[in-house]
N, C-alpha and C. Protein backbone atom coordinates (compact mmCIF):
# COMPACT_ATOMS: atom_id res chain seq x y z
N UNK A 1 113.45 47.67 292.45
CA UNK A 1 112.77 46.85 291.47
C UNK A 1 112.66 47.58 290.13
N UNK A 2 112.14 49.17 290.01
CA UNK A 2 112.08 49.20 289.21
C UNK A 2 113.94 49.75 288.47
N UNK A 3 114.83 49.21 289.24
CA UNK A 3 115.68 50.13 288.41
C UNK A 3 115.92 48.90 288.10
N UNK A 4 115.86 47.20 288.75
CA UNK A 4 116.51 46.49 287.85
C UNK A 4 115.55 45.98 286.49
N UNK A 5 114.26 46.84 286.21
CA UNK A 5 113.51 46.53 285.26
C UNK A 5 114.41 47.64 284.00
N UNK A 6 114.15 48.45 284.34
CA UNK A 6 115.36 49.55 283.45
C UNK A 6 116.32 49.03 282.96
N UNK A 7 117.19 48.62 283.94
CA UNK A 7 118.24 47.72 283.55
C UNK A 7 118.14 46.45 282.14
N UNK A 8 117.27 45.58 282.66
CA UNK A 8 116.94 44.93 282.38
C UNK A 8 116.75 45.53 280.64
N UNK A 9 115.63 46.21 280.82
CA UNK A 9 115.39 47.06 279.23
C UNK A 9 116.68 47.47 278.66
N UNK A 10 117.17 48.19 279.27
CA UNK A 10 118.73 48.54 278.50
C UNK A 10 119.72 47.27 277.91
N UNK A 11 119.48 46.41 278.89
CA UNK A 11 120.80 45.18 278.03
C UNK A 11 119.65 44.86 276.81
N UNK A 12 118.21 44.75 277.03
CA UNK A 12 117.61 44.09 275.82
C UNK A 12 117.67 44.95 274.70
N UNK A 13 117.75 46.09 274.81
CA UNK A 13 117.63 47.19 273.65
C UNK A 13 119.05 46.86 273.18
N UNK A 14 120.11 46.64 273.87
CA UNK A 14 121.33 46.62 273.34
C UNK A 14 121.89 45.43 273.00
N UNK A 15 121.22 44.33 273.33
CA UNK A 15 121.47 42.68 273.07
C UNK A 15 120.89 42.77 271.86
N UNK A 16 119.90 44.00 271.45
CA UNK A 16 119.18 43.63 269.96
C UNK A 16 119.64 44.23 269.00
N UNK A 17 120.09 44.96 269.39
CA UNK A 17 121.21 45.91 267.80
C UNK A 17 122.63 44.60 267.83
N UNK A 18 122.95 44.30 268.80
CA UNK A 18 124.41 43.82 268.58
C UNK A 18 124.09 42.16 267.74
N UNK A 19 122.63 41.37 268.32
CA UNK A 19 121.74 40.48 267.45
C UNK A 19 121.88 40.89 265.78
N UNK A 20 121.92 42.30 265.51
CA UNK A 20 121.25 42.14 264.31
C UNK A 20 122.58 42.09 263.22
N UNK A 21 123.78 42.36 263.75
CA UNK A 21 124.92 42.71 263.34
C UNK A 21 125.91 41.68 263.81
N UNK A 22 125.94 40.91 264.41
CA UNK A 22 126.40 39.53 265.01
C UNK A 22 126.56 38.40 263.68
N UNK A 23 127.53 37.71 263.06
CA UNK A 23 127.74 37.00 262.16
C UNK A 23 127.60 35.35 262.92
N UNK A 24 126.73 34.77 262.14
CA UNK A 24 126.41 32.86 262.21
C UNK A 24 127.88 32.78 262.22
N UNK A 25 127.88 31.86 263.08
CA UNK A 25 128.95 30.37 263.04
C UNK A 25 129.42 29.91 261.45
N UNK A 26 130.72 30.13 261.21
CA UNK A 26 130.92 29.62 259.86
C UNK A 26 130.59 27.84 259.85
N UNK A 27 130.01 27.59 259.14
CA UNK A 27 129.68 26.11 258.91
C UNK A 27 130.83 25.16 258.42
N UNK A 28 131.36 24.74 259.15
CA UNK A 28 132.87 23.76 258.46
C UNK A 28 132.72 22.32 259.39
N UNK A 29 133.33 21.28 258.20
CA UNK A 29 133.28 21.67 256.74
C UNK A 29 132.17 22.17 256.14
N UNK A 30 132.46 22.92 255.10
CA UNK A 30 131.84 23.87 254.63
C UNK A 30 131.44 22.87 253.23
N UNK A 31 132.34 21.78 252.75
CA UNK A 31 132.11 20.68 251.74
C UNK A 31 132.43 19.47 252.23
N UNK A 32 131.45 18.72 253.00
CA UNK A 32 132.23 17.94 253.76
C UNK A 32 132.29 16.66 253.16
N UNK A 33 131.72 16.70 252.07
CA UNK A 33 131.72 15.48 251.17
C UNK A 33 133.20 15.38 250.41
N UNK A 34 133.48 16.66 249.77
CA UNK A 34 134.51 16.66 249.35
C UNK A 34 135.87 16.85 250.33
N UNK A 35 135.92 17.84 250.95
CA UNK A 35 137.04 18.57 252.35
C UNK A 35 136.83 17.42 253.46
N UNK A 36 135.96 17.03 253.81
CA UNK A 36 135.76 16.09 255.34
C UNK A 36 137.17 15.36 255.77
N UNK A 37 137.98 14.78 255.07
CA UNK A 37 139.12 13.94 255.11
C UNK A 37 140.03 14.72 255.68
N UNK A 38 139.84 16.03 254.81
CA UNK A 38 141.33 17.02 254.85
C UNK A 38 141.11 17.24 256.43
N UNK A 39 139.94 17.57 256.91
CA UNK A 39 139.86 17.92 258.22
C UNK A 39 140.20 16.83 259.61
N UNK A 40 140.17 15.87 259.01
CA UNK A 40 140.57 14.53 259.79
C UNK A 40 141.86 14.23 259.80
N UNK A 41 142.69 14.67 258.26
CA UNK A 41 144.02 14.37 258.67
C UNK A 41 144.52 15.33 259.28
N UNK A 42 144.23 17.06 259.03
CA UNK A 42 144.35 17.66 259.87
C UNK A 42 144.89 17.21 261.41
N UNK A 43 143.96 16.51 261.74
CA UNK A 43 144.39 16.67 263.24
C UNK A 43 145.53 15.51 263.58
N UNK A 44 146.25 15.34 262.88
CA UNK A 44 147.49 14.80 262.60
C UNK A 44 148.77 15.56 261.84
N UNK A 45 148.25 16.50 261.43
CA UNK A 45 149.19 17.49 260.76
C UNK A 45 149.81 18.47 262.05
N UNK A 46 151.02 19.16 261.60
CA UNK A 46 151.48 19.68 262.75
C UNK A 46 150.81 20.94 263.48
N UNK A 47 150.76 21.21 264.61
CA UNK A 47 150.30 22.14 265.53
C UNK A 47 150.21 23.61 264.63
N UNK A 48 150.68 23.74 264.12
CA UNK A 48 151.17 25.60 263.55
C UNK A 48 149.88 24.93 262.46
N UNK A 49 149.82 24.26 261.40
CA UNK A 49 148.77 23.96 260.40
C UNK A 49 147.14 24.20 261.25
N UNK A 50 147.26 23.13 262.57
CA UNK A 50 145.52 23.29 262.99
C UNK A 50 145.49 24.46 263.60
N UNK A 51 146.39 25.09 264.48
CA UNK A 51 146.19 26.30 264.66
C UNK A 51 146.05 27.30 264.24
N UNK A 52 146.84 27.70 262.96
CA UNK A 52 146.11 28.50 261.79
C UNK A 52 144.87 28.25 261.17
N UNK A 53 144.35 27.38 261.17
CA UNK A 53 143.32 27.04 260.52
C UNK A 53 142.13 27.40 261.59
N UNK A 54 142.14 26.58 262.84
CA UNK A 54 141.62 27.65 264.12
C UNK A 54 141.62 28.66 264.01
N UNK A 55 142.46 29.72 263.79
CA UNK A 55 142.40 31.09 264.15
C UNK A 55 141.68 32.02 262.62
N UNK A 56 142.43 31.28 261.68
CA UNK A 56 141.55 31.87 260.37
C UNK A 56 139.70 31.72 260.66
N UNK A 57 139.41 30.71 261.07
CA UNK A 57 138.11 30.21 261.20
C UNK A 57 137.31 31.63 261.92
N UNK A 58 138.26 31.33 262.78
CA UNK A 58 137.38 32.32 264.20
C UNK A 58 137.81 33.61 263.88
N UNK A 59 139.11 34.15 262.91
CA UNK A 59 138.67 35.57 262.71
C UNK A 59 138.14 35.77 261.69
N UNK A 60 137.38 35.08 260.49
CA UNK A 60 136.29 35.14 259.89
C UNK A 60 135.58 34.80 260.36
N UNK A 61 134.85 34.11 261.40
CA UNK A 61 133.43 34.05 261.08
C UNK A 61 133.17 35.51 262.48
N UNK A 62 134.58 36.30 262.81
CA UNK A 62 133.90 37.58 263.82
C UNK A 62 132.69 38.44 263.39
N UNK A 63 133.20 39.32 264.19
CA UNK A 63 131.20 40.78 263.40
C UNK A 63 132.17 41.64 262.82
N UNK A 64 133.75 41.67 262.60
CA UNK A 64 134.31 42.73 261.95
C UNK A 64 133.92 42.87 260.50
N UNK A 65 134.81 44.07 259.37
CA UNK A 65 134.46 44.47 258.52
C UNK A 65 135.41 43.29 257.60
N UNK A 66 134.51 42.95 256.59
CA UNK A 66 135.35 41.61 256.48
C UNK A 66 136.33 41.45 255.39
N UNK A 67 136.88 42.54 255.10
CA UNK A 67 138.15 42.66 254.57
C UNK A 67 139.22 43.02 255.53
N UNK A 68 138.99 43.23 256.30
CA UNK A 68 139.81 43.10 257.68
C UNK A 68 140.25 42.09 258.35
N UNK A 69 138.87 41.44 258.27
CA UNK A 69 139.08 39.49 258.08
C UNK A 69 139.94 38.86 257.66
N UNK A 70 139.45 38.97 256.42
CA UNK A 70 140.12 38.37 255.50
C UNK A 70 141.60 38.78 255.50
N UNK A 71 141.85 40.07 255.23
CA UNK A 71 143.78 40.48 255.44
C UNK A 71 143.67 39.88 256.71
N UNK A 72 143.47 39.68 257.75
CA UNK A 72 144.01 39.09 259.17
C UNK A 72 144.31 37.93 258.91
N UNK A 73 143.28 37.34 258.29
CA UNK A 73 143.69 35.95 257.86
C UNK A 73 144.81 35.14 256.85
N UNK A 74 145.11 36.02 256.22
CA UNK A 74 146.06 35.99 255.51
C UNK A 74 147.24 36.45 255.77
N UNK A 75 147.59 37.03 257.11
CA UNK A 75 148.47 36.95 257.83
C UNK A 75 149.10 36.09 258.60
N UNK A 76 148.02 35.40 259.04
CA UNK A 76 147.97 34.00 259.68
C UNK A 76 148.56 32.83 259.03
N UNK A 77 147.95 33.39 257.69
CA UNK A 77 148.26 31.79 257.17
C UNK A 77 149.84 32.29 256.49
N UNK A 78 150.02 33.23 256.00
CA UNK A 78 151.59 33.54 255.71
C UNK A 78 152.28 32.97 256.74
N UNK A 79 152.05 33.20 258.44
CA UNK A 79 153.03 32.74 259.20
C UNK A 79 153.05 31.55 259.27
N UNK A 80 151.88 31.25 259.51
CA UNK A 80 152.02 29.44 259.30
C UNK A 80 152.18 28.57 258.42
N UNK A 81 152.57 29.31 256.89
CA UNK A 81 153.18 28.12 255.90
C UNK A 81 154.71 28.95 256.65
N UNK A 82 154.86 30.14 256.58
CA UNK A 82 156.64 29.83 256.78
C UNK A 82 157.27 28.86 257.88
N UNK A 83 155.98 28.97 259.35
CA UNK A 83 156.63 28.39 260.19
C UNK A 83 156.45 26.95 259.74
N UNK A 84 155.38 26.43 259.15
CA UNK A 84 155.57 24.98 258.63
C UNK A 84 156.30 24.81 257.96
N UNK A 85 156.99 25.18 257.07
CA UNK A 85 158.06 24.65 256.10
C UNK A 85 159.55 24.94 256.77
N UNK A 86 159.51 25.45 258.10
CA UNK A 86 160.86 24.88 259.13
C UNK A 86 160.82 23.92 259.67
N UNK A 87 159.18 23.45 260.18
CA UNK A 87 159.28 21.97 260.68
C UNK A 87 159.88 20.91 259.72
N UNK A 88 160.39 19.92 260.98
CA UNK A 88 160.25 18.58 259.73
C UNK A 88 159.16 17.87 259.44
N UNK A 89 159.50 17.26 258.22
CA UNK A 89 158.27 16.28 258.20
C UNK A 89 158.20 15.02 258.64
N UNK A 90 156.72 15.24 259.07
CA UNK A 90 156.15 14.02 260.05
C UNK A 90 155.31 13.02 259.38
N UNK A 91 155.08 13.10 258.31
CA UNK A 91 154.29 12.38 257.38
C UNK A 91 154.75 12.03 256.06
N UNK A 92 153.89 10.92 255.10
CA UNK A 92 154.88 10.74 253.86
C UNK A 92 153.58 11.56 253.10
N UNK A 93 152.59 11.70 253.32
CA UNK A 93 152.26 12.96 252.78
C UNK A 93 152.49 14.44 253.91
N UNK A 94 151.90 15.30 252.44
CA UNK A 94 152.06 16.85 252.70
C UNK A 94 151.40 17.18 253.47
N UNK A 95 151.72 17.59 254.37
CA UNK A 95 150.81 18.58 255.69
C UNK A 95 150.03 20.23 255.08
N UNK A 96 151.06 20.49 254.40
CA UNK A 96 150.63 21.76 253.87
C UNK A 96 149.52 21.70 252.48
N UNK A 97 149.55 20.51 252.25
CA UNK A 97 148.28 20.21 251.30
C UNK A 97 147.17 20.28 251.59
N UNK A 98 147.34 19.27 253.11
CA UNK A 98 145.82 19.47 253.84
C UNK A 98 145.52 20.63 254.62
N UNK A 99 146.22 21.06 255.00
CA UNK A 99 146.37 22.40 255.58
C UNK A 99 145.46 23.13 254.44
N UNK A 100 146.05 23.97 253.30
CA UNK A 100 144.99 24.24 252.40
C UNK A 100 144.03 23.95 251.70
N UNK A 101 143.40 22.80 251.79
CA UNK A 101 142.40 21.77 251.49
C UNK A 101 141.18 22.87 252.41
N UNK A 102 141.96 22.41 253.85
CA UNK A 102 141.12 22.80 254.94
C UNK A 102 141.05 24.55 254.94
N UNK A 103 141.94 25.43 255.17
CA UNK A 103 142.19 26.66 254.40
C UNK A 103 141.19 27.41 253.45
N UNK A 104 141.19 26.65 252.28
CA UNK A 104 140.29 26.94 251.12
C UNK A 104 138.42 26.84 251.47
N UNK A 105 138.44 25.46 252.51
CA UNK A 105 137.15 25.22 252.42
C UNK A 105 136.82 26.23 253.69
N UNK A 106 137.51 26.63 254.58
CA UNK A 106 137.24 28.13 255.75
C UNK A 106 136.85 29.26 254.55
N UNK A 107 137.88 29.47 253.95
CA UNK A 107 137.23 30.40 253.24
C UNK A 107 136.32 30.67 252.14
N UNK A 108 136.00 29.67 251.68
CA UNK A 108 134.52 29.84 250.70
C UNK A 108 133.30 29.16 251.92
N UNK A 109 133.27 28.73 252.90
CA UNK A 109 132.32 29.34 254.10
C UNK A 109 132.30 30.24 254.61
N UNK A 110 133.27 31.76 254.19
CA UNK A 110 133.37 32.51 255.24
C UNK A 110 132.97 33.60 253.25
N UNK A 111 133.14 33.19 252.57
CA UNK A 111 132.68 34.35 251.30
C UNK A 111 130.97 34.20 251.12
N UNK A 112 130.66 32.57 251.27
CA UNK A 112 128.77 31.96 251.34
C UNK A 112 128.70 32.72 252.26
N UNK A 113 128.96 32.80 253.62
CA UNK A 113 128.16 33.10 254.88
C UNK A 113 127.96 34.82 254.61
N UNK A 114 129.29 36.10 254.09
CA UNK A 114 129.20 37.11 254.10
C UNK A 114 128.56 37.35 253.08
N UNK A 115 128.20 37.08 251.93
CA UNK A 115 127.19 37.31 250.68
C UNK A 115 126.02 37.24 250.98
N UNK A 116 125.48 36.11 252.38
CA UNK A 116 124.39 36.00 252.39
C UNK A 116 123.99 36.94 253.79
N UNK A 117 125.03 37.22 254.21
CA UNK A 117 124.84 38.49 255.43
C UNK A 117 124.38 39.67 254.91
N UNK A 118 124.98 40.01 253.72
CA UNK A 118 124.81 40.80 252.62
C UNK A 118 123.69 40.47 252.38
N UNK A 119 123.02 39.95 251.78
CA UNK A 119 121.65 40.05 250.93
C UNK A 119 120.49 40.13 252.18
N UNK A 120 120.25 39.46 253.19
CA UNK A 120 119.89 39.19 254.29
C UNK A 120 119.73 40.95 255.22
N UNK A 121 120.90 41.20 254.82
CA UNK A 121 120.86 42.78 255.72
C UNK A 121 119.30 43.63 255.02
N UNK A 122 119.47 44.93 255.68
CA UNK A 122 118.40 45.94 256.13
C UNK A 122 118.75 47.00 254.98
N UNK A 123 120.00 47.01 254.08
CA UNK A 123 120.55 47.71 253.43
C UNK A 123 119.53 48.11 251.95
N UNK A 124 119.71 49.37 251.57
CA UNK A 124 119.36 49.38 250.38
C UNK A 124 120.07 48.53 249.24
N UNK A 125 118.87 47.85 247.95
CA UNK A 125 119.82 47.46 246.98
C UNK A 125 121.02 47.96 246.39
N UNK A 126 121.56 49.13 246.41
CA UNK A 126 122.77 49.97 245.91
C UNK A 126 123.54 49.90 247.01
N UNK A 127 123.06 49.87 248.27
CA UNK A 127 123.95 49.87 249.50
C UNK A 127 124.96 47.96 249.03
N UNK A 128 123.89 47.04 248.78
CA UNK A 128 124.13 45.63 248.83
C UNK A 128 125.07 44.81 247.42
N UNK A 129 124.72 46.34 246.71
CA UNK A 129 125.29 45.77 245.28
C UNK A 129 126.52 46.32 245.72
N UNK A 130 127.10 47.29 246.10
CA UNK A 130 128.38 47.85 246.33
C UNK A 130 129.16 47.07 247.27
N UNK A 131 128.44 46.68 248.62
CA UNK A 131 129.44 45.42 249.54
C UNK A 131 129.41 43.91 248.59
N UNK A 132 128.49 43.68 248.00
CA UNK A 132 128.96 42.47 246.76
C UNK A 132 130.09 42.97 246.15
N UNK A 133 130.38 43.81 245.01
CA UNK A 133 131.65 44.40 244.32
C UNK A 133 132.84 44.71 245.58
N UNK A 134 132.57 45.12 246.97
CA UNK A 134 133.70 44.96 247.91
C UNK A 134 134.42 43.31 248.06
N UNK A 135 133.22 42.50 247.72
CA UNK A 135 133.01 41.03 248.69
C UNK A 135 133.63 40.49 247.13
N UNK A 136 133.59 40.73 245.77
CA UNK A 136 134.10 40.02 244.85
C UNK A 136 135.66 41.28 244.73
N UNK A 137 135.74 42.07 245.10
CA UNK A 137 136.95 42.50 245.51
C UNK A 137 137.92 42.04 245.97
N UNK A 138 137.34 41.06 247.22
CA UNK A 138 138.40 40.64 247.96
C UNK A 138 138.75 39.56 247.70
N UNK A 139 137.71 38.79 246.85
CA UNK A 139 138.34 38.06 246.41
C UNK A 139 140.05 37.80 245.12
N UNK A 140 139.31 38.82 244.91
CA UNK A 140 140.64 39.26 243.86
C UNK A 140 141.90 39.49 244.12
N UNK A 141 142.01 39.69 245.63
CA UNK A 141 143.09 40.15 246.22
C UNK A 141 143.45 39.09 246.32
N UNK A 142 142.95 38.17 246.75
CA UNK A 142 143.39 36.63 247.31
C UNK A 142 144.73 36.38 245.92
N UNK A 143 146.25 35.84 246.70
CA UNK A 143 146.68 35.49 245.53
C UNK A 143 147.52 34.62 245.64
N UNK A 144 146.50 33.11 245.96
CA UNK A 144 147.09 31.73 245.78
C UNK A 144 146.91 31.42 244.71
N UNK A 145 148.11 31.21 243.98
CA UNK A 145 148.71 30.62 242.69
C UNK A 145 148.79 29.41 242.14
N UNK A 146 148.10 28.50 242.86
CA UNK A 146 148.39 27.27 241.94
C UNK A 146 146.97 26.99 241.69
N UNK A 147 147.44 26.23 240.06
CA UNK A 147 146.18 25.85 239.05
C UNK A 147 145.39 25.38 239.75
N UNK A 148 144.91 24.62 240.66
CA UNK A 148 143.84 23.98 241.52
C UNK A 148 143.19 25.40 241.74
N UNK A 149 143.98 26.37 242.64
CA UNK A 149 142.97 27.31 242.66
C UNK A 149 142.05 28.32 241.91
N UNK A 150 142.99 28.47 241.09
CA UNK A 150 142.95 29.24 239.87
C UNK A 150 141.51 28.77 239.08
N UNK A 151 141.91 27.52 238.68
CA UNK A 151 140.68 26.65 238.12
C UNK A 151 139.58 26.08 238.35
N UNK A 152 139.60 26.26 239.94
CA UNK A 152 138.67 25.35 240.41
C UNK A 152 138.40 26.00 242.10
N UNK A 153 138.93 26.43 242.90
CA UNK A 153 138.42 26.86 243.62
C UNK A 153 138.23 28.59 244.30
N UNK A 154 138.77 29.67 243.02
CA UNK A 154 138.30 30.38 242.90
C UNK A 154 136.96 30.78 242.39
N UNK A 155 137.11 29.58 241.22
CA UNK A 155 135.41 30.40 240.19
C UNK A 155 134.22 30.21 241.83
N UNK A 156 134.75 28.41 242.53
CA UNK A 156 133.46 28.60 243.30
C UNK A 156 133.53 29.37 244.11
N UNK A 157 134.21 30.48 244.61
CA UNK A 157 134.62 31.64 245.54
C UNK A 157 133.37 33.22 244.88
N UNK A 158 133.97 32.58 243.73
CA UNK A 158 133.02 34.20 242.77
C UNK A 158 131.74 33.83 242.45
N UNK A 159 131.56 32.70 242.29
CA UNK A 159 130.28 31.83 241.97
C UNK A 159 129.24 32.21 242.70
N UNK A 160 130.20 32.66 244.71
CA UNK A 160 129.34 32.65 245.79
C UNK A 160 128.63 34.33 245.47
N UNK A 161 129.53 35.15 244.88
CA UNK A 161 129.28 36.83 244.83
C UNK A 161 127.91 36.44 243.80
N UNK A 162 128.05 35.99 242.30
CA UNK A 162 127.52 36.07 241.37
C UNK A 162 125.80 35.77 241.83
N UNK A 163 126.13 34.22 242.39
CA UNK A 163 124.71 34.12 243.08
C UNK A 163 124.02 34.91 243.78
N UNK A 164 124.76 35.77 244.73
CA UNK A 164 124.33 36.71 245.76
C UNK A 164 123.16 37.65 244.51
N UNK A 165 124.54 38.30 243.33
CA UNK A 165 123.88 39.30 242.75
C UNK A 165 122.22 38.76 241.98
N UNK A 166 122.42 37.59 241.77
CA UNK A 166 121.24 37.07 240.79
C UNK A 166 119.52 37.18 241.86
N UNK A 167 119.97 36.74 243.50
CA UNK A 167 119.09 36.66 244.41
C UNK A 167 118.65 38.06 244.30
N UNK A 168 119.65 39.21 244.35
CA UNK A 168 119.46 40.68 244.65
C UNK A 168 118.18 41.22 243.22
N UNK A 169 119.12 40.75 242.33
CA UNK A 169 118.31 40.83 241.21
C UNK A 169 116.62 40.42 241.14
N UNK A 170 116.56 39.30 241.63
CA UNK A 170 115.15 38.85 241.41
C UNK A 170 114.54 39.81 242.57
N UNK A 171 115.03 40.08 243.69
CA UNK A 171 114.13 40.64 244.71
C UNK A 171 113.80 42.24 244.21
């Protein structure tokens, strides 16, 4: 009895550090007012599109270090526009449109969710201002090229860092 009380104590001591470091469920859609559609045609788009988009999801929203993430994810999705653009097409629209529709909106739920993991943490402010400048880092790396992104769904990518810093600020 008492060793399975021990026991018992040990998974809770250790269920509570791995609690505190454990990343939320990315929320998608993440704009579902705007993205909601993309995610519906999605599941009419070809297999390699929802499955990348699956796997980007779930290796951002892991407990890894999340530029690790993020390059994983962008591995993913490299293979799956090349392998999509061998398929044929199955639609008179673009698969690979919605594909990054859906794409884009994973990842500005997965830059909201880590900014606010960030501010949320146990860290000193200098500890939190430095993973912000990592977290608007990576964004920088990101380097999808067309004007949509450029113009419009990067700023709200940095928008997510900027806010972080303004919260940090007031606290």
């Amino acid at each position: 009895m008492v060793l399975k009380i021990a026991l018992i104590c040990i998974l809770l001591a250790s269920g509570a550090e791995s609690v505190k470091e454990e990343k939320p469920m990315l929320k998608i859609p993440y704009r579902p007012k705007e993205v909601g559609h993309c995610y519906e045609r999605l599941k009419e788009a070809s297999p390699v599109y929802q499955k990348a988009v699956a796997e980007i999801q779930t290796t951002l929203g892991s407990g890894s270090d999340f530029n690790e993430r993020l390059q994983k994810s962008m591995e993913i999705h490299r293979a799956a526009r090349e392998q999509g653009k061998k398929e044929p097409r199955r639609h008179t629209w673009i698969e690979e449109d919605i594909y990054l529709c859906c794409l884009y909106d994973v990842l500005e739920a997965a830059i909201a969710n880590e900014a606010e993991t960030i501010i949320q943490s146990k860290d000193s402010k200098e500890v939190k201002e430095k993973r912000l400048d990592g977290l608007g880092q990576s964004i920088e790396s990101l380097t999808f090229g067309s004007p949509q992104y450029r113009t419009g769904i990067k700023p709200r990518f940095q928008e997510k860092v900027l806010d972080a810093r303004k919260r940090l600020a007031e606290d």
